[in-house]
Protein backbone atom coordinates (compact mmCIF):
# COMPACT_ATOMS: atom_id res chain seq x y z
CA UNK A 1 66.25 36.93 -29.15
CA UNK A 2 65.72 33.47 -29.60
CA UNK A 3 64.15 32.82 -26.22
CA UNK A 4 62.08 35.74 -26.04
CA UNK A 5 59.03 34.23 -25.53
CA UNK A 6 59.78 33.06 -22.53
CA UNK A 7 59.55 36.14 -20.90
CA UNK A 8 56.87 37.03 -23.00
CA UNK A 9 55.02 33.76 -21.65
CA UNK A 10 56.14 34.85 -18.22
CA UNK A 11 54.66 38.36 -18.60
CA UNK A 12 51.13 36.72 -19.19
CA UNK A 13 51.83 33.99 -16.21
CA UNK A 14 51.78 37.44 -14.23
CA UNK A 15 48.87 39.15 -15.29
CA UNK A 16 46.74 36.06 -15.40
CA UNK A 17 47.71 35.23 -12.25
CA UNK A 18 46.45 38.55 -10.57
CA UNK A 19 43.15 38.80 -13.09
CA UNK A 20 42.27 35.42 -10.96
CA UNK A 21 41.62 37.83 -7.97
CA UNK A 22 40.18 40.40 -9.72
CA UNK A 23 37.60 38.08 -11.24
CA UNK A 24 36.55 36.31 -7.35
CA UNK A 25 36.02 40.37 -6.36
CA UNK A 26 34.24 41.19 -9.35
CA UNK A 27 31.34 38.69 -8.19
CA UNK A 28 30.85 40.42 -5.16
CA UNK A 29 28.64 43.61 -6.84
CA UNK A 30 28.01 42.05 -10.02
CA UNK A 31 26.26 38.82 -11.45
CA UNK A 32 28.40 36.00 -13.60
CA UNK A 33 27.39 37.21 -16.35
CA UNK A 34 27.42 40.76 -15.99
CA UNK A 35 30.65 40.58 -15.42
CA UNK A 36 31.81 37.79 -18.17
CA UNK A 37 29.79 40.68 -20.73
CA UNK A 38 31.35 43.67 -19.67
CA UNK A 39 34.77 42.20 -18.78
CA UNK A 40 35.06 40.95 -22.74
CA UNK A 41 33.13 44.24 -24.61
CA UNK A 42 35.47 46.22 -23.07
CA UNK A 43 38.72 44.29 -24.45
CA UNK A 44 37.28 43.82 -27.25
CA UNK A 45 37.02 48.05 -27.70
CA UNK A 46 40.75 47.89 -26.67
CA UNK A 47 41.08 45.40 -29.76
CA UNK A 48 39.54 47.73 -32.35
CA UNK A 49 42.74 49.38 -33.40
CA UNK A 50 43.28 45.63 -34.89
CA UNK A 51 40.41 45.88 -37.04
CA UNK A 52 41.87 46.73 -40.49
CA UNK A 53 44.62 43.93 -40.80
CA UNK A 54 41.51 41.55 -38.65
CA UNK A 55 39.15 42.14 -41.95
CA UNK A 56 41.64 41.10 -44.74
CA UNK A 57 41.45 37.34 -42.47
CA UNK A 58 40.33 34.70 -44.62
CA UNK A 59 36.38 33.62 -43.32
CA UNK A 60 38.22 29.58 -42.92
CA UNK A 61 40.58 31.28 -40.16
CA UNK A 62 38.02 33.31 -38.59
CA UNK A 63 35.67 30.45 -38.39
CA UNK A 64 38.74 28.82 -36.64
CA UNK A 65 38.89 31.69 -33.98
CA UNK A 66 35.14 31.74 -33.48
CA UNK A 67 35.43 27.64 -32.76
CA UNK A 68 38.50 28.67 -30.15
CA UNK A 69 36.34 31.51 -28.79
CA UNK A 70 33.52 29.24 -27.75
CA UNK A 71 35.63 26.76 -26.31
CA UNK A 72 36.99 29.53 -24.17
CA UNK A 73 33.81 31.00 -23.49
CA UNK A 74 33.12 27.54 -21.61
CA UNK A 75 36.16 27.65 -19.81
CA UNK A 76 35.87 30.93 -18.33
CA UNK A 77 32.43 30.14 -17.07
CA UNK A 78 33.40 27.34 -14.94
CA UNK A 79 36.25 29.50 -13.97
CA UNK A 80 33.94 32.00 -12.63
CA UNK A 81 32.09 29.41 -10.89
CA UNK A 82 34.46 27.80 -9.68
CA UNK A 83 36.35 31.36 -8.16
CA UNK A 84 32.56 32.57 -6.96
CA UNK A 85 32.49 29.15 -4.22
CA UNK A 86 36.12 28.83 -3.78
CA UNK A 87 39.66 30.15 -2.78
CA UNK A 88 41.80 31.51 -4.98
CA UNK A 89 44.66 29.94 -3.54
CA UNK A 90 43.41 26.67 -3.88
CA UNK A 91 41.90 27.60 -7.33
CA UNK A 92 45.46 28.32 -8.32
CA UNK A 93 46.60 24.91 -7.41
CA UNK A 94 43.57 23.22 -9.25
CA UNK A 95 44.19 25.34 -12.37
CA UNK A 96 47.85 23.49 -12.74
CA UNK A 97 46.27 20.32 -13.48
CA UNK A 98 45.90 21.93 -16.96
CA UNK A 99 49.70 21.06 -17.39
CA UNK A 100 48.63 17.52 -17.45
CA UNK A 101 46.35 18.16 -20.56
CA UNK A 102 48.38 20.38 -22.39
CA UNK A 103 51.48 18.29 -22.48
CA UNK A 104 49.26 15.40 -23.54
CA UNK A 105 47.65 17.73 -26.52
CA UNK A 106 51.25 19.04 -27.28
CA UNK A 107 52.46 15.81 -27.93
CA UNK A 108 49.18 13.69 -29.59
CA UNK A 109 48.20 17.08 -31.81
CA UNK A 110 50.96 18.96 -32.46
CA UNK A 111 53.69 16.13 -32.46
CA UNK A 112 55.87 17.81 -30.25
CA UNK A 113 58.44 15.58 -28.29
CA UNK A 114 57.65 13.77 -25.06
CA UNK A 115 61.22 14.00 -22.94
CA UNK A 116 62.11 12.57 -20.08
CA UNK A 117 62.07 16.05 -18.07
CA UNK A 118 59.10 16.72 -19.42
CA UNK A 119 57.63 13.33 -17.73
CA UNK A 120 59.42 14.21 -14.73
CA UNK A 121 57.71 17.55 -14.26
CA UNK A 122 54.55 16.14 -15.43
CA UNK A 123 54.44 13.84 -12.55
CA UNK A 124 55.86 16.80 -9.54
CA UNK A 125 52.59 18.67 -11.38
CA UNK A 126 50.08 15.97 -10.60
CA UNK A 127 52.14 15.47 -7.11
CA UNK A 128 51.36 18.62 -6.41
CA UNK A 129 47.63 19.13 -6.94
CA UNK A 130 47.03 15.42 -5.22
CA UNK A 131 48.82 16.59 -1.92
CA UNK A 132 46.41 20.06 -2.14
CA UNK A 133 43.38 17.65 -2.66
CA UNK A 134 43.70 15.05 -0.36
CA UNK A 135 44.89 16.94 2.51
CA UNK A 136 41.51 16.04 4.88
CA UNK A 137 41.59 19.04 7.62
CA UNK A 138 41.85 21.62 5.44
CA UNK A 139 42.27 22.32 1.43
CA UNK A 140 39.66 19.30 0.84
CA UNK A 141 36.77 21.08 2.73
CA UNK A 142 37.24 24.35 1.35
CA UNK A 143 35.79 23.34 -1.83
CA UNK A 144 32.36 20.94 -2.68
CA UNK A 145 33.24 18.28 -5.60
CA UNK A 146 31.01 20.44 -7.67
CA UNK A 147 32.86 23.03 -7.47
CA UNK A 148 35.97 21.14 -8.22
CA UNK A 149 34.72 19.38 -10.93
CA UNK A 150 34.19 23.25 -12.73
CA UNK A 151 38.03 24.21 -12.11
CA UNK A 152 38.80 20.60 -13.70
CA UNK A 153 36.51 20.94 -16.62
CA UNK A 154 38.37 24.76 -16.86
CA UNK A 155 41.43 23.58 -17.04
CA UNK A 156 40.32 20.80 -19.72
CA UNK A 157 39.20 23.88 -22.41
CA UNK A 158 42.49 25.51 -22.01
CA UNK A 159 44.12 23.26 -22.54
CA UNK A 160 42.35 22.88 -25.76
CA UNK A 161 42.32 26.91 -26.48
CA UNK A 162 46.76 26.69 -25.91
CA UNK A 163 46.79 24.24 -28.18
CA UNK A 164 44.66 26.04 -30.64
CA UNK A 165 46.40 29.27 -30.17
CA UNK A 166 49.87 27.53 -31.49
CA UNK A 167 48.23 26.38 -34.61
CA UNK A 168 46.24 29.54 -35.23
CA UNK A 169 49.40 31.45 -34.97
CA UNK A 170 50.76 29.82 -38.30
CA UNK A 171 48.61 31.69 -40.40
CA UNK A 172 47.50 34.66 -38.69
CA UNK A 173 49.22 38.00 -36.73
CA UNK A 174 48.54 38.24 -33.01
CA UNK A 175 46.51 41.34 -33.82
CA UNK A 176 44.14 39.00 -36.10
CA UNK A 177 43.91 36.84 -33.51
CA UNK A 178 43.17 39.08 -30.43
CA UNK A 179 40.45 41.31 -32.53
CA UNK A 180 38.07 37.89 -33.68
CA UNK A 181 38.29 36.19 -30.33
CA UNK A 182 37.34 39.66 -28.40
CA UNK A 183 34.92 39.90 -30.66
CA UNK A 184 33.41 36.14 -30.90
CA UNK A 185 33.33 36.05 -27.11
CA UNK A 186 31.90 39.32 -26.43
CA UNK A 187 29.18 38.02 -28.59
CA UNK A 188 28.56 34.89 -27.19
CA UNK A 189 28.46 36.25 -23.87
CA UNK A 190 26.53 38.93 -24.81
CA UNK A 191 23.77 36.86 -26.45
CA UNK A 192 23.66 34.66 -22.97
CA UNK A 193 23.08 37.51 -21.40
CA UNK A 194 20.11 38.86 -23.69
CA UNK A 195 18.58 35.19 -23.41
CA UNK A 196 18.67 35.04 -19.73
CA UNK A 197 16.92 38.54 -19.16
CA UNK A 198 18.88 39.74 -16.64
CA UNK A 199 18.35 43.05 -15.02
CA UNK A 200 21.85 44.69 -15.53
CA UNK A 201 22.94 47.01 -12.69
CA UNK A 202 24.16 50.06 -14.26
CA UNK A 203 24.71 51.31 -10.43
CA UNK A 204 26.83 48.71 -9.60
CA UNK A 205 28.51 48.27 -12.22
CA UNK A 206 29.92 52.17 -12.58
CA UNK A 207 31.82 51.03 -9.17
CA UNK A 208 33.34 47.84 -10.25
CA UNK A 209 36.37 48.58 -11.38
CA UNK A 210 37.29 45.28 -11.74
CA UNK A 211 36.02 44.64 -14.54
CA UNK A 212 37.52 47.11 -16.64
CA UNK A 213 41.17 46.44 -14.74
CA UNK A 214 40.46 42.75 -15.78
CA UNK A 215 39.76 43.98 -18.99
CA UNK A 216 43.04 45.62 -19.77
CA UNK A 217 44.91 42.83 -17.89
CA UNK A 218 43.30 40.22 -20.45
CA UNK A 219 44.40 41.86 -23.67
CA UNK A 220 47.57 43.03 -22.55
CA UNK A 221 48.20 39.09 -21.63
CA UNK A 222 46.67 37.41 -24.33
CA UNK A 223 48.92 39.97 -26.71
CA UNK A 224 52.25 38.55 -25.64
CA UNK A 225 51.07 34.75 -25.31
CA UNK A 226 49.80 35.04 -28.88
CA UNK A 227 53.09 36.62 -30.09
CA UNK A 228 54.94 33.96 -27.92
CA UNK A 229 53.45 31.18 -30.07
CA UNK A 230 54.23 33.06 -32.94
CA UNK A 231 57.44 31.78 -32.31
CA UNK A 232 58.63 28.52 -34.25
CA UNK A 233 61.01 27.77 -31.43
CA UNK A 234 58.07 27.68 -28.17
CA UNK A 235 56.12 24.65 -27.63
CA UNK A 236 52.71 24.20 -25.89
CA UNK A 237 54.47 21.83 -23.46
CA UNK A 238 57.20 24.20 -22.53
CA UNK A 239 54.80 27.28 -22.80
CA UNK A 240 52.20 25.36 -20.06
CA UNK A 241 54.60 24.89 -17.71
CA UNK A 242 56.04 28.30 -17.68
CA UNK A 243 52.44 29.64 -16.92
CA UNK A 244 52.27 27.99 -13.98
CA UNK A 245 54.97 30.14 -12.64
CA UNK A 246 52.84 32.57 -11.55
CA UNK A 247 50.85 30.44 -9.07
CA UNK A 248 52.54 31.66 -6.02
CA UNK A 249 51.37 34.67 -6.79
CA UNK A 250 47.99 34.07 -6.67
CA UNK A 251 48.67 31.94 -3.42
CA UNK A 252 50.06 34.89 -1.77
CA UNK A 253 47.35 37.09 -3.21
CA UNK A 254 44.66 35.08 -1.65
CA UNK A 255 46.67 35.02 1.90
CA UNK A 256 47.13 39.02 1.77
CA UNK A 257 43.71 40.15 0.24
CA UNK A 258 41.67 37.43 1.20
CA UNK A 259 43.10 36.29 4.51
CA UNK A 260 42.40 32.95 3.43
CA UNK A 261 43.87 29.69 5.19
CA UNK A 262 45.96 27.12 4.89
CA UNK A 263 48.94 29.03 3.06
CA UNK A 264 52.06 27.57 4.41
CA UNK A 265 50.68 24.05 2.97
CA UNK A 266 49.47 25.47 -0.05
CA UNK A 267 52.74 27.25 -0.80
CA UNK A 268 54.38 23.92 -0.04
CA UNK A 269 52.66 22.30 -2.59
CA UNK A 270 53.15 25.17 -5.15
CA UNK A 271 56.94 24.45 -4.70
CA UNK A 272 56.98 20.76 -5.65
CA UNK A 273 54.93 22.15 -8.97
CA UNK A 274 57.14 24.60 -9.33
CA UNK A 275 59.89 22.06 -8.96
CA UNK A 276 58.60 20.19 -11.73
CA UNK A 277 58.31 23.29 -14.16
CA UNK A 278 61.87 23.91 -13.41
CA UNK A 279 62.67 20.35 -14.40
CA UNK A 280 60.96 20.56 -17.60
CA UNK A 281 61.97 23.76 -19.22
CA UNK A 282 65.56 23.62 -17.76
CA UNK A 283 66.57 20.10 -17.51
């Protein structure tokens, strides 16, 4: 069982790629951070059964988890605006440039080995997401530079968070790991919320279920990516391109909820990433 967390890795491809659409109809009855709140106390409640082996933690690693929880905490805030003025489809295809990074982390940080497939798919990655940009009738005006400046800058912090998570994982259980960040981030985004005095909309907020299906879709995920890097045999490299598997699901997502456009180009581009995933983790 070696290779296990590949599928494990796969698993959380899958449910991350479907909380993406969840999270773009979530901002249609609640505010950004209404939702970013809520979304997080509510994992972090599924978390609690964690608590006992979370508290024997030593304060060093939890300060650790609390640093990775804030650098999250920025991430999914662009992703939110980003999804709130965009696609999803075309978010998907942004949100691979994070290959790029992570590979680059992998091998500067971590010391893990730059191979030739790995280069290869690298480049099929960043072929990819330039054919989706500069494609002028259609992907290109579907999105402001603003807006795709926030997926970029998502993608950036992680990057940084799956790098984190493998060297977190070396002295803590994925349990410990899952209970701190729910809790950090719940926190954080909680005391944003407090700060900003926004009227919360209990109303609203009864009736979208989003947010608690988003909920149980993020710790269910998060649980088998952290036990994947538990794993002396993954790598962040190998790991990143594996999640990107499970952009052609959000593609299709967007084409069959959202009726969006543009999906026969977008899925062609989504194959020549996939193509370079395939060369990396199999070549």
């Amino acid at each position: 069982m070696e290779y296990l967390w590949v599928i494990f890795v796969l698993i959380y491809s899958i449910l991350k790629s479907t909380r993406d659409c969840m999270k773009k109809a979530s901002l249609k009855k609640s505010s950004l951070f209404e939702v970013l709140f809520f979304y997080t106390f509510i994992g972090f409640l599924l978390a609690l059964p964690n608590i006992t082996q979370a508290l024997t933690l030593l304060p060093k690693y939890i300060f650790l988890v609390f640093i990775k929880s804030v650098v999250i905490c920025l991430a999914w805030v662009f992703s939110f605006l980003a999804l709130g003025k965009m696609p999803v489809s075309l978010y998907a295809i942004m949100d691979l440039s994070g290959v790029v990074f992570s590979i680059l982390m992998g091998v500067f940080i971590l010391g893990e080995d730059m191979t030739v497939a790995k280069a290869v798919g690298a480049l099929l990655v960043i072929t990819g997401i330039l054919l989706v940009n500069l494609k002028k009738t259609s992907c290109v005006k579907e999105a402001s530079f603003s807006v795709l400046v926030c997926a970029l800058l998502c993608c950036i912090f992680n990057s940084i968070s799956g790098t984190m998570d493998k060297a977190l994982m070396k002295y803590m259980s994925s349990g410990q790991l899952q209970f701190w960040f729910m809790f950090f981030i719940s926190t954080i985004y909680g005391c944003i919320l407090f700060a900003k005095r926004e009227t919360i909309c209990l109303k609203k907020l009864k009736t979208n279920f989003w947010i608690p299906l988003m909920s149980l879709s993020l710790v269910l995920g998060d649980k088998f990516l952290f036990e994947a890097n538990g794993y002396p045999s993954s790598e962040v490299t190998v790991m990143t391109v594996i999640k990107q598997s499970a952009v052609i699901v959000t593609v299709l997502l967007g084409w069959l909820i959202y009726k969006e456009k543009n999906i026969p180009y977008k899925l062609f581009c989504c194959l020549i990433v996939l193509s370079g995933i395939f060369v990396s983790v199999f070549a």
